[in-house]
Every structure is written in C-alpha cells, then in structure tokens.
PDB file of N, CA and C in Angstrom:
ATOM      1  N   UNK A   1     147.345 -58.947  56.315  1.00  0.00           N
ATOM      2  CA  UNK A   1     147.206 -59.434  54.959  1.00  0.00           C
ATOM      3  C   UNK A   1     146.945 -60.935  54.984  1.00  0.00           C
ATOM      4  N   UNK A   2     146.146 -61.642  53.933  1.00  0.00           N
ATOM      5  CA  UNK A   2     145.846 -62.849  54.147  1.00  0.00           C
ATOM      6  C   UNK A   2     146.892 -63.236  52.540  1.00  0.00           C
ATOM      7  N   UNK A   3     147.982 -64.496  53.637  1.00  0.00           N
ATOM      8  CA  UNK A   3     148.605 -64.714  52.815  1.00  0.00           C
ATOM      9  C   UNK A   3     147.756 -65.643  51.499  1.00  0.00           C
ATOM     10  N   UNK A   4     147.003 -66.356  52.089  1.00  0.00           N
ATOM     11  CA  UNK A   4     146.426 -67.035  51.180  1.00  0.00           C
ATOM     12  C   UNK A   4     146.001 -66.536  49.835  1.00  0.00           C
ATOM     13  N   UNK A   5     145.205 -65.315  50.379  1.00  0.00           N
ATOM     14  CA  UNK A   5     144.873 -64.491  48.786  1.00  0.00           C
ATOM     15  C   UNK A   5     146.167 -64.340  48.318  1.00  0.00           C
ATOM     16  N   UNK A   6     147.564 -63.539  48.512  1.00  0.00           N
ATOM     17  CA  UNK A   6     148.380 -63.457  48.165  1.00  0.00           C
ATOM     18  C   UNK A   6     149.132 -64.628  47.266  1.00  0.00           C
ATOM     19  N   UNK A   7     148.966 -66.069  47.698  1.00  0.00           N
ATOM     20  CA  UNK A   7     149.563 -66.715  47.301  1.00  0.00           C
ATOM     21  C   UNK A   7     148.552 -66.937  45.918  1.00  0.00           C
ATOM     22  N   UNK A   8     147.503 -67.055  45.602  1.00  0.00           N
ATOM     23  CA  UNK A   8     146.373 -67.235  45.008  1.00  0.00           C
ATOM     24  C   UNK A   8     146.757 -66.260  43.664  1.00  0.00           C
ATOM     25  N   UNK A   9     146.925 -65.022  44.080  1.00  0.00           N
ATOM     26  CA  UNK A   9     147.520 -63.948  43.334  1.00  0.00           C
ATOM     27  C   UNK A   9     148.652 -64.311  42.278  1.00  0.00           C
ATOM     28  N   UNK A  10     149.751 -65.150  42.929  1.00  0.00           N
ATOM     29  CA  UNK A  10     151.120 -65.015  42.650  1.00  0.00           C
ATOM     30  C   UNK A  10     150.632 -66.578  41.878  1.00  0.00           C
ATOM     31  N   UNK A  11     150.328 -67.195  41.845  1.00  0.00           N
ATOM     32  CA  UNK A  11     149.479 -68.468  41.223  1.00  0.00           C
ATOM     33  C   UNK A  11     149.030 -67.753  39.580  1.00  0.00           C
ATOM     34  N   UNK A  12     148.214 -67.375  40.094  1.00  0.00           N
ATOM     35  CA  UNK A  12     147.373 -67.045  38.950  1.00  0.00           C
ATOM     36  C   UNK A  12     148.143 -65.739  37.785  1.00  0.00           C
ATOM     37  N   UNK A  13     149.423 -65.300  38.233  1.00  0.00           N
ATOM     38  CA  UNK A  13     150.226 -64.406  37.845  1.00  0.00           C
ATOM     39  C   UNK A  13     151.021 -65.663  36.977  1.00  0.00           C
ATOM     40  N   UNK A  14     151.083 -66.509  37.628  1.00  0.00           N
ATOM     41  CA  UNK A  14     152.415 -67.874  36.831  1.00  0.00           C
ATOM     42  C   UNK A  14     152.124 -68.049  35.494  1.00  0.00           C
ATOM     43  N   UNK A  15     150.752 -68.283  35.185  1.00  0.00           N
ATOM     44  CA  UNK A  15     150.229 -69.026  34.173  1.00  0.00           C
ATOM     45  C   UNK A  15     150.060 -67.502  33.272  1.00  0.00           C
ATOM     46  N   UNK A  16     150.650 -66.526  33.370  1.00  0.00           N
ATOM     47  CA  UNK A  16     150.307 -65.351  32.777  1.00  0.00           C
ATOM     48  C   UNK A  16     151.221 -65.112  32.177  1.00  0.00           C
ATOM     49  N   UNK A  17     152.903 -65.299  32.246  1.00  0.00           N
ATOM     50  CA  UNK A  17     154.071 -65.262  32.408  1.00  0.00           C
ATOM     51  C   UNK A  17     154.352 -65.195  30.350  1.00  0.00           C
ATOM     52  N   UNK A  18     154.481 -64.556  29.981  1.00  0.00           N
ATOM     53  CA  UNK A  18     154.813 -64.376  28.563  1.00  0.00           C
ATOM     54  C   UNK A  18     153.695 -63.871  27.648  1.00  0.00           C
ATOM     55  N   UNK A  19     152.372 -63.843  28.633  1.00  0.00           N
ATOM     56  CA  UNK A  19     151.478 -63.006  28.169  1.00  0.00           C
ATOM     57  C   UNK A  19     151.135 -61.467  28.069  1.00  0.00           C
ATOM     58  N   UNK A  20     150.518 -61.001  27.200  1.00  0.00           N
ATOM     59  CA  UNK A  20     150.247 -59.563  27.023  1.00  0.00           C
ATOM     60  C   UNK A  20     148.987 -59.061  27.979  1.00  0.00           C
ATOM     61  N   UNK A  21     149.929 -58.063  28.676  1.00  0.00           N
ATOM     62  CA  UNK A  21     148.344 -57.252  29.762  1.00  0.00           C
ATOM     63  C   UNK A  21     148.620 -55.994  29.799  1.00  0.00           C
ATOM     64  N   UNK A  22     147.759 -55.580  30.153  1.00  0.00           N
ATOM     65  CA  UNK A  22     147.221 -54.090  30.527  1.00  0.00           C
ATOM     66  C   UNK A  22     147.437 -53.928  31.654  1.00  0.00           C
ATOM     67  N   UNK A  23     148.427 -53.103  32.208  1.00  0.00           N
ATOM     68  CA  UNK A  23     148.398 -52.839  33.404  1.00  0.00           C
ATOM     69  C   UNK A  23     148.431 -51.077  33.753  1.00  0.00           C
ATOM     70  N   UNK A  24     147.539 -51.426  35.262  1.00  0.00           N
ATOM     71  CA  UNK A  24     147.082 -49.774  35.605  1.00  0.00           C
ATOM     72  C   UNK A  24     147.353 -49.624  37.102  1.00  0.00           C
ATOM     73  N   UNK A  25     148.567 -48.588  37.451  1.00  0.00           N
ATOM     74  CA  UNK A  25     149.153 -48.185  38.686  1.00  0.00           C
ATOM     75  C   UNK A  25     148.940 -46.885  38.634  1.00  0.00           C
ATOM     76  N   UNK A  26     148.692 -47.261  40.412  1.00  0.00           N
ATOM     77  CA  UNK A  26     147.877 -45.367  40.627  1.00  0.00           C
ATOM     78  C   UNK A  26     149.698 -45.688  41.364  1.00  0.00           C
ATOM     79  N   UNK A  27     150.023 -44.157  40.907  1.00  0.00           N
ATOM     80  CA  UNK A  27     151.462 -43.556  41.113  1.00  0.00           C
ATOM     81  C   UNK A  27     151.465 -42.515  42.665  1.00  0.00           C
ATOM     82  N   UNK A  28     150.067 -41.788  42.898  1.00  0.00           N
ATOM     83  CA  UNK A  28     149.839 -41.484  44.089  1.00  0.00           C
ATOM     84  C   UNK A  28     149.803 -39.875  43.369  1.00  0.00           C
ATOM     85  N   UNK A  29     148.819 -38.928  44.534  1.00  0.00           N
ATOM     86  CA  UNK A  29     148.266 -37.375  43.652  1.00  0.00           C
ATOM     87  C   UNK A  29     147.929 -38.027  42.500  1.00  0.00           C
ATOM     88  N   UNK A  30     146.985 -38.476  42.057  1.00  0.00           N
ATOM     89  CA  UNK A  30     146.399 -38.260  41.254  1.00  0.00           C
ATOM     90  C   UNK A  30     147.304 -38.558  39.870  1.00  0.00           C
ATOM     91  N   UNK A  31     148.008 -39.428  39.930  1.00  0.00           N
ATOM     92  CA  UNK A  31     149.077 -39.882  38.548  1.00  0.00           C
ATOM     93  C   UNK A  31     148.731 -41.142  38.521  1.00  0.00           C
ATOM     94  N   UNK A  32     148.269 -41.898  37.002  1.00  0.00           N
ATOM     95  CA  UNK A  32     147.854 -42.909  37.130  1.00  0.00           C
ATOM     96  C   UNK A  32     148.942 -43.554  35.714  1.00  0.00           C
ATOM     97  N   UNK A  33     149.267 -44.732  35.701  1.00  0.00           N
ATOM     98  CA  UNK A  33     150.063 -45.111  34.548  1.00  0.00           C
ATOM     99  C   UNK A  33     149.665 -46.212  33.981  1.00  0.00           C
ATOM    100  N   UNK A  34     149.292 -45.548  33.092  1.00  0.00           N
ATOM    101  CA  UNK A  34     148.385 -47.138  32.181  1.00  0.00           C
ATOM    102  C   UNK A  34     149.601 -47.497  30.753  1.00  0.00           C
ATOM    103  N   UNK A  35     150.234 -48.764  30.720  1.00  0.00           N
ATOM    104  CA  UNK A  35     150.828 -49.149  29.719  1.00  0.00           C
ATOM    105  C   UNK A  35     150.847 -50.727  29.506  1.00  0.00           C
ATOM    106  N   UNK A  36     151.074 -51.162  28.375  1.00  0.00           N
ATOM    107  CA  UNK A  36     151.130 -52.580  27.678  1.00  0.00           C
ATOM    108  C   UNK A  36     151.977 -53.099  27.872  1.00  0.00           C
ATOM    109  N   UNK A  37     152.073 -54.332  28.582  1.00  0.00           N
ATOM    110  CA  UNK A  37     153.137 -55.186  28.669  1.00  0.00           C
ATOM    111  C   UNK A  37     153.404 -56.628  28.545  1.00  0.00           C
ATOM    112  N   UNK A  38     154.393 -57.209  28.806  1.00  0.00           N
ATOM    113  CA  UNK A  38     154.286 -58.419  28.976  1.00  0.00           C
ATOM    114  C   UNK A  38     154.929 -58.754  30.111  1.00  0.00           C
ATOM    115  N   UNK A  39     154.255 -60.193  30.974  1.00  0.00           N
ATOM    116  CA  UNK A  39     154.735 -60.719  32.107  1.00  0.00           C
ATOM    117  C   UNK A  39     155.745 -61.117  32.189  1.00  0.00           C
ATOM    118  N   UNK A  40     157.119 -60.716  32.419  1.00  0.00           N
ATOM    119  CA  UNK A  40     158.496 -61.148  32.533  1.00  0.00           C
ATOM    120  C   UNK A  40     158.230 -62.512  33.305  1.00  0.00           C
ATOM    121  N   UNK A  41     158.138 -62.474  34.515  1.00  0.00           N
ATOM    122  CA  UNK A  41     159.022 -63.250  35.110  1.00  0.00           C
ATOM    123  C   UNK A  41     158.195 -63.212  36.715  1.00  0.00           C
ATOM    124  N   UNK A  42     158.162 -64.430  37.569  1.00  0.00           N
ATOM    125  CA  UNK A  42     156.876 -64.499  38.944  1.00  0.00           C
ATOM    126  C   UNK A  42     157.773 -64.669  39.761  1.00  0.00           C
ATOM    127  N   UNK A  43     158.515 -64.225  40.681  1.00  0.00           N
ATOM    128  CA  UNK A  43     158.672 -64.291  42.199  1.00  0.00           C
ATOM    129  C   UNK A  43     158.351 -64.486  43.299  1.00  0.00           C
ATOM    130  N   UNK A  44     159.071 -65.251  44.442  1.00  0.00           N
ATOM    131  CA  UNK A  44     158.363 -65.072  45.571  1.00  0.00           C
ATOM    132  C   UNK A  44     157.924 -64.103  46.137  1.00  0.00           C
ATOM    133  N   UNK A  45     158.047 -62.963  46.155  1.00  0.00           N
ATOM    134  CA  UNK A  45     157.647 -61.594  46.383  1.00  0.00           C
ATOM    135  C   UNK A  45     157.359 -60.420  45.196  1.00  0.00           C
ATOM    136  N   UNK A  46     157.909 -60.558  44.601  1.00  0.00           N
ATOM    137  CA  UNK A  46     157.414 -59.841  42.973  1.00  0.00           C
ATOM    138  C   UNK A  46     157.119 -60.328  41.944  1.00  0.00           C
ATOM    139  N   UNK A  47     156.218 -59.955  40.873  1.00  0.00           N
ATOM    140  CA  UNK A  47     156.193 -60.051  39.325  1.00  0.00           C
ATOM    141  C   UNK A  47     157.232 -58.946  38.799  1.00  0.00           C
ATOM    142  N   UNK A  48     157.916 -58.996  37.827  1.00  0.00           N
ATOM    143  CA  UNK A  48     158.341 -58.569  36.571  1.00  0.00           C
ATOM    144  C   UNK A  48     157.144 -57.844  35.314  1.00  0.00           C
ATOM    145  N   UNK A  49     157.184 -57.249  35.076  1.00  0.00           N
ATOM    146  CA  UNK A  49     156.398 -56.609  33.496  1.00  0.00           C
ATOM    147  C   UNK A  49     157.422 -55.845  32.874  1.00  0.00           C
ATOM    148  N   UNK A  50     157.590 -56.288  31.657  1.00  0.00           N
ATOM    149  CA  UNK A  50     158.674 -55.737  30.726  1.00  0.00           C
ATOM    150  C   UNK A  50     157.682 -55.000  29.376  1.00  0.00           C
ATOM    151  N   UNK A  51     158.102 -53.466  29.487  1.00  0.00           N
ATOM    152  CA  UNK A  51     157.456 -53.129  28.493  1.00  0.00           C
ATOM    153  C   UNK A  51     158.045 -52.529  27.197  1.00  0.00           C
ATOM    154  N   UNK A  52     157.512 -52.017  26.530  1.00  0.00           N
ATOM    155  CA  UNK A  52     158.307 -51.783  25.139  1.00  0.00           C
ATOM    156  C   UNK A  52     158.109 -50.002  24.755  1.00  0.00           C
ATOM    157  N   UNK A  53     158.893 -49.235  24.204  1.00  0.00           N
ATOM    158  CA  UNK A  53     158.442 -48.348  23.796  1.00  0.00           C
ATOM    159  C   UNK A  53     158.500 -48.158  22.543  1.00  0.00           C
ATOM    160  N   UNK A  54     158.427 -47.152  21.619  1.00  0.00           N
ATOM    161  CA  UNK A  54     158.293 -47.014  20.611  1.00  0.00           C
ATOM    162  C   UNK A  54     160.229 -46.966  19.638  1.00  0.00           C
ATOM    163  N   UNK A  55     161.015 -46.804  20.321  1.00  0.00           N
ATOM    164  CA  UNK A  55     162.119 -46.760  20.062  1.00  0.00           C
ATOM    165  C   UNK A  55     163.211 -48.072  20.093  1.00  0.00           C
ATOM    166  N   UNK A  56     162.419 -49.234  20.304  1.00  0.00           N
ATOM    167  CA  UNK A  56     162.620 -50.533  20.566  1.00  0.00           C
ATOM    168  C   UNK A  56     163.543 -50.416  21.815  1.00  0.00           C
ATOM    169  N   UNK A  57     163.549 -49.921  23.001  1.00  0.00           N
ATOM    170  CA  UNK A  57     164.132 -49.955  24.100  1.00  0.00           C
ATOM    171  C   UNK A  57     163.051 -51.041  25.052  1.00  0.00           C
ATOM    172  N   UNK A  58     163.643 -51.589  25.769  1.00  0.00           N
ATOM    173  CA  UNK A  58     162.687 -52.252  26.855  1.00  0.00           C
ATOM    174  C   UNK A  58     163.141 -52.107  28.439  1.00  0.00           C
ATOM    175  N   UNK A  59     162.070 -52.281  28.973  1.00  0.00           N
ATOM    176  CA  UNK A  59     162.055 -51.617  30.680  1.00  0.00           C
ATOM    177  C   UNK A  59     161.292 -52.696  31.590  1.00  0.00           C
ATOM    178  N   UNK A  60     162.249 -52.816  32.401  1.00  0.00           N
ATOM    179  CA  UNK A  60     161.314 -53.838  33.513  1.00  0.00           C
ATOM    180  C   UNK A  60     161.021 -53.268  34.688  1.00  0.00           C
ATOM    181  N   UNK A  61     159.726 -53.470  34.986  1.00  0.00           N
ATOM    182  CA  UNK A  61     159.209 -52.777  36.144  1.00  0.00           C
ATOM    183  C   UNK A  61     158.456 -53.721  36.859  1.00  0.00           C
ATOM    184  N   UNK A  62     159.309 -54.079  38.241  1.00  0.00           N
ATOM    185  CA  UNK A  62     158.448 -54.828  39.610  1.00  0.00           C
ATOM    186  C   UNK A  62     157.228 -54.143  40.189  1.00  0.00           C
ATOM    187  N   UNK A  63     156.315 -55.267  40.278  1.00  0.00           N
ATOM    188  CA  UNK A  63     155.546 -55.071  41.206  1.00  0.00           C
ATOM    189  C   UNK A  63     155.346 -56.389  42.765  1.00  0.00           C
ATOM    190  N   UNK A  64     154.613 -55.562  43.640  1.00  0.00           N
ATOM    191  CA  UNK A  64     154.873 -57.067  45.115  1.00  0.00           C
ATOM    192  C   UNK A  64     153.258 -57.134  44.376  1.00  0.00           C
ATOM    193  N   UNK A  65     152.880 -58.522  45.092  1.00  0.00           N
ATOM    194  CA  UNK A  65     151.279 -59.105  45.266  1.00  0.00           C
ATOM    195  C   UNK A  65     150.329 -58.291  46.524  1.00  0.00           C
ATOM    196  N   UNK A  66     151.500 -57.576  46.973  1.00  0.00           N
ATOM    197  CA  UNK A  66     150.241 -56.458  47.830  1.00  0.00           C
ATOM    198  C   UNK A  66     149.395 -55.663  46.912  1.00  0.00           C
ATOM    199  N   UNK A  67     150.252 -55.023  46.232  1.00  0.00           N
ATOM    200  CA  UNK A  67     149.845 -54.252  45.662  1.00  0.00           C
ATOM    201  C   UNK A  67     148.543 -54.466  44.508  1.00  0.00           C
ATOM    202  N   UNK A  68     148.731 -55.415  43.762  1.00  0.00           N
ATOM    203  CA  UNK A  68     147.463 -55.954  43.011  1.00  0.00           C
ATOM    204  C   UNK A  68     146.177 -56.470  43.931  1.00  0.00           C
ATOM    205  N   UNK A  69     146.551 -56.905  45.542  1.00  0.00           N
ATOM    206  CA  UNK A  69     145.552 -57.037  46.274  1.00  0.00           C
ATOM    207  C   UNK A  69     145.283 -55.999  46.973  1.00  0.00           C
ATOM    208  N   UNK A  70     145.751 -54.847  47.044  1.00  0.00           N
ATOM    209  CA  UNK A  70     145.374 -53.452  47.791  1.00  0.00           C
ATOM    210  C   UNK A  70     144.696 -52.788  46.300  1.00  0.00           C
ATOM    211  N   UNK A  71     144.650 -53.176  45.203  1.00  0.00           N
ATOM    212  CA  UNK A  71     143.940 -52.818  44.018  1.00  0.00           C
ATOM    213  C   UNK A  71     144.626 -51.423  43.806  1.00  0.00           C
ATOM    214  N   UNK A  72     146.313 -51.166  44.360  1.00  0.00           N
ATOM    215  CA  UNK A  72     147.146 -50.022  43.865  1.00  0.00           C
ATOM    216  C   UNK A  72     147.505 -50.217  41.968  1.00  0.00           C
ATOM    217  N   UNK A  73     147.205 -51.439  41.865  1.00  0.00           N
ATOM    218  CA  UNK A  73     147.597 -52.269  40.479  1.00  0.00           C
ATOM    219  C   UNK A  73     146.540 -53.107  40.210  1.00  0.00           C
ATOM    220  N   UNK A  74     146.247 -52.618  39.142  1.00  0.00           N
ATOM    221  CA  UNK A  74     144.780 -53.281  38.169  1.00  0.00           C
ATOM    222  C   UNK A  74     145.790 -54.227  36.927  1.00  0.00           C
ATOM    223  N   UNK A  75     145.767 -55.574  36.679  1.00  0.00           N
ATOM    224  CA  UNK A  75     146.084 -56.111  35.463  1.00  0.00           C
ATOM    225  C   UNK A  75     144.817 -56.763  34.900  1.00  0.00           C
ATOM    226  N   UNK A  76     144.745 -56.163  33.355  1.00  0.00           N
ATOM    227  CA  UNK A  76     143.983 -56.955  32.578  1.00  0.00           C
ATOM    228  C   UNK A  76     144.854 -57.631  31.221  1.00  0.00           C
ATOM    229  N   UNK A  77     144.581 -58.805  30.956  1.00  0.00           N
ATOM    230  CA  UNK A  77     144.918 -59.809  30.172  1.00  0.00           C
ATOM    231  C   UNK A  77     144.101 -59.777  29.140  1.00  0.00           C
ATOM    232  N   UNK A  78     145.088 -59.681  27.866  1.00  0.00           N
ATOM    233  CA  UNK A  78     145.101 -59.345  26.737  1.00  0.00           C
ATOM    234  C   UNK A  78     145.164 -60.761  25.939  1.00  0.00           C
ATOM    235  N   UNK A  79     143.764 -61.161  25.719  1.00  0.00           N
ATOM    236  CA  UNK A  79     143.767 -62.436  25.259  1.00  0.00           C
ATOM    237  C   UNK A  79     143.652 -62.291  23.303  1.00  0.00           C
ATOM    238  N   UNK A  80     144.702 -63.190  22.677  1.00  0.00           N
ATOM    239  CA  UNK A  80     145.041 -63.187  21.823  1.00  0.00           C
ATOM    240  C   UNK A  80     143.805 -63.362  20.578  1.00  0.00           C
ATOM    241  N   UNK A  81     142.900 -64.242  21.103  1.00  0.00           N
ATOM    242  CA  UNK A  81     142.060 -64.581  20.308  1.00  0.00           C
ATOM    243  C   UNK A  81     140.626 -64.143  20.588  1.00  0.00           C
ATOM    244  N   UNK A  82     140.309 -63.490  21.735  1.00  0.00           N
ATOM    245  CA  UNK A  82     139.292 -62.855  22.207  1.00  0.00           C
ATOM    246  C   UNK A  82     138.873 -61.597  22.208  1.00  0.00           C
ATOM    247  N   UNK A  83     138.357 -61.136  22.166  1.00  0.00           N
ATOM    248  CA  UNK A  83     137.896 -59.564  22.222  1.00  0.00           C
ATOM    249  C   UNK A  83     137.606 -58.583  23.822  1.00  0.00           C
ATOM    250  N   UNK A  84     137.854 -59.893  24.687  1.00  0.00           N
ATOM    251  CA  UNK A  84     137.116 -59.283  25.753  1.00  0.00           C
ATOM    252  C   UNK A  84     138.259 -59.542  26.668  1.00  0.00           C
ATOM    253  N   UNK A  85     138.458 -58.546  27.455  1.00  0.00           N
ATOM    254  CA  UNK A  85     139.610 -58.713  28.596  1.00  0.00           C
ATOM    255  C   UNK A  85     138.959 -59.285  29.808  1.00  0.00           C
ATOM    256  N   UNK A  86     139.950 -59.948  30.142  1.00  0.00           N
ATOM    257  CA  UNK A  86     139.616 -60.503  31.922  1.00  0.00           C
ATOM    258  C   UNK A  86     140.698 -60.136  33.133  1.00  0.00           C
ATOM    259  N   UNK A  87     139.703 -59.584  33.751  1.00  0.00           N
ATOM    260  CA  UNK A  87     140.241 -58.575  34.788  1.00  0.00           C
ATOM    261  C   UNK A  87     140.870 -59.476  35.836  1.00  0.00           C
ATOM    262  N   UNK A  88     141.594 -58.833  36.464  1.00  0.00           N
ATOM    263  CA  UNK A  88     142.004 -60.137  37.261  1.00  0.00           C
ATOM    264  C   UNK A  88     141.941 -59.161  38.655  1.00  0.00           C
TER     265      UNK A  88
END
C-alpha cells in the first residue's frame, strides 16, 4: 500500500468532517449498502460516518483509508449549494 495515497485520503476526508455524503460499501456476495451520512469524526486509521434513520436513532459506522483506496468504499459529497456531486 502506498502510504502516501493513504495519507492524501485521510487529508482530504478532514476537510469533509461535518459534511453530508453518500456513501457506497460493497458488504461482499453481492450486498451493496448505499446510505446518507455525515462525517463524524478523522482518525489516524479510521473515519467515523454517523447516520440517521427514520426513527431519529443514530449509528456510527468506521471505515480504515484502505478501504476507500481498494474502492471497497465509494464516498460522494453532498454539496449544499450545488447540484452535482464530487466523487472522491
């Protein structure tokens, strides 16, 4: 693994941190989980995404920076004033 991309990753995750994204994890067989969240919180080894359901309960779910660089985890950013997402 090249830490560099990794660190690049976890960078560009910082400035995301209270923002709304789209995130998409392949779960493995063929289960894929697409839900709305927001960026909790950046780690040296994990992000945070805290999401919401319809019952006002909330859930935090880690992810590592492998994983968004093995493209197991797709985040797109949900820009407030734009129409168009940017993939990251």
């Amino acid at each position: 693994m090249d830490k560099n991309k990794i660190s690049q990753i976890r960078k560009e995750l910082e400035g995301y941190v209270g923002k709304r994204i789209q995130l998409k994890a392949n779960k493995g067989r063929k289960k894929i989980f697409i839900k709305e969240g927001i960026v909790d919180n950046v780690y040296p080894s994990i992000f945070t995404v805290k999401f919401e359901n319809d019952f006002n309960n909330s859930r935090r779910v880690s992810f590592s920076y492998t994983d968004v660089l093995t493209k197991t985890v797709e985040i797109k950013v949900m820009p407030s004033s734009d129409c168009q997402n940017i993939a990251l």
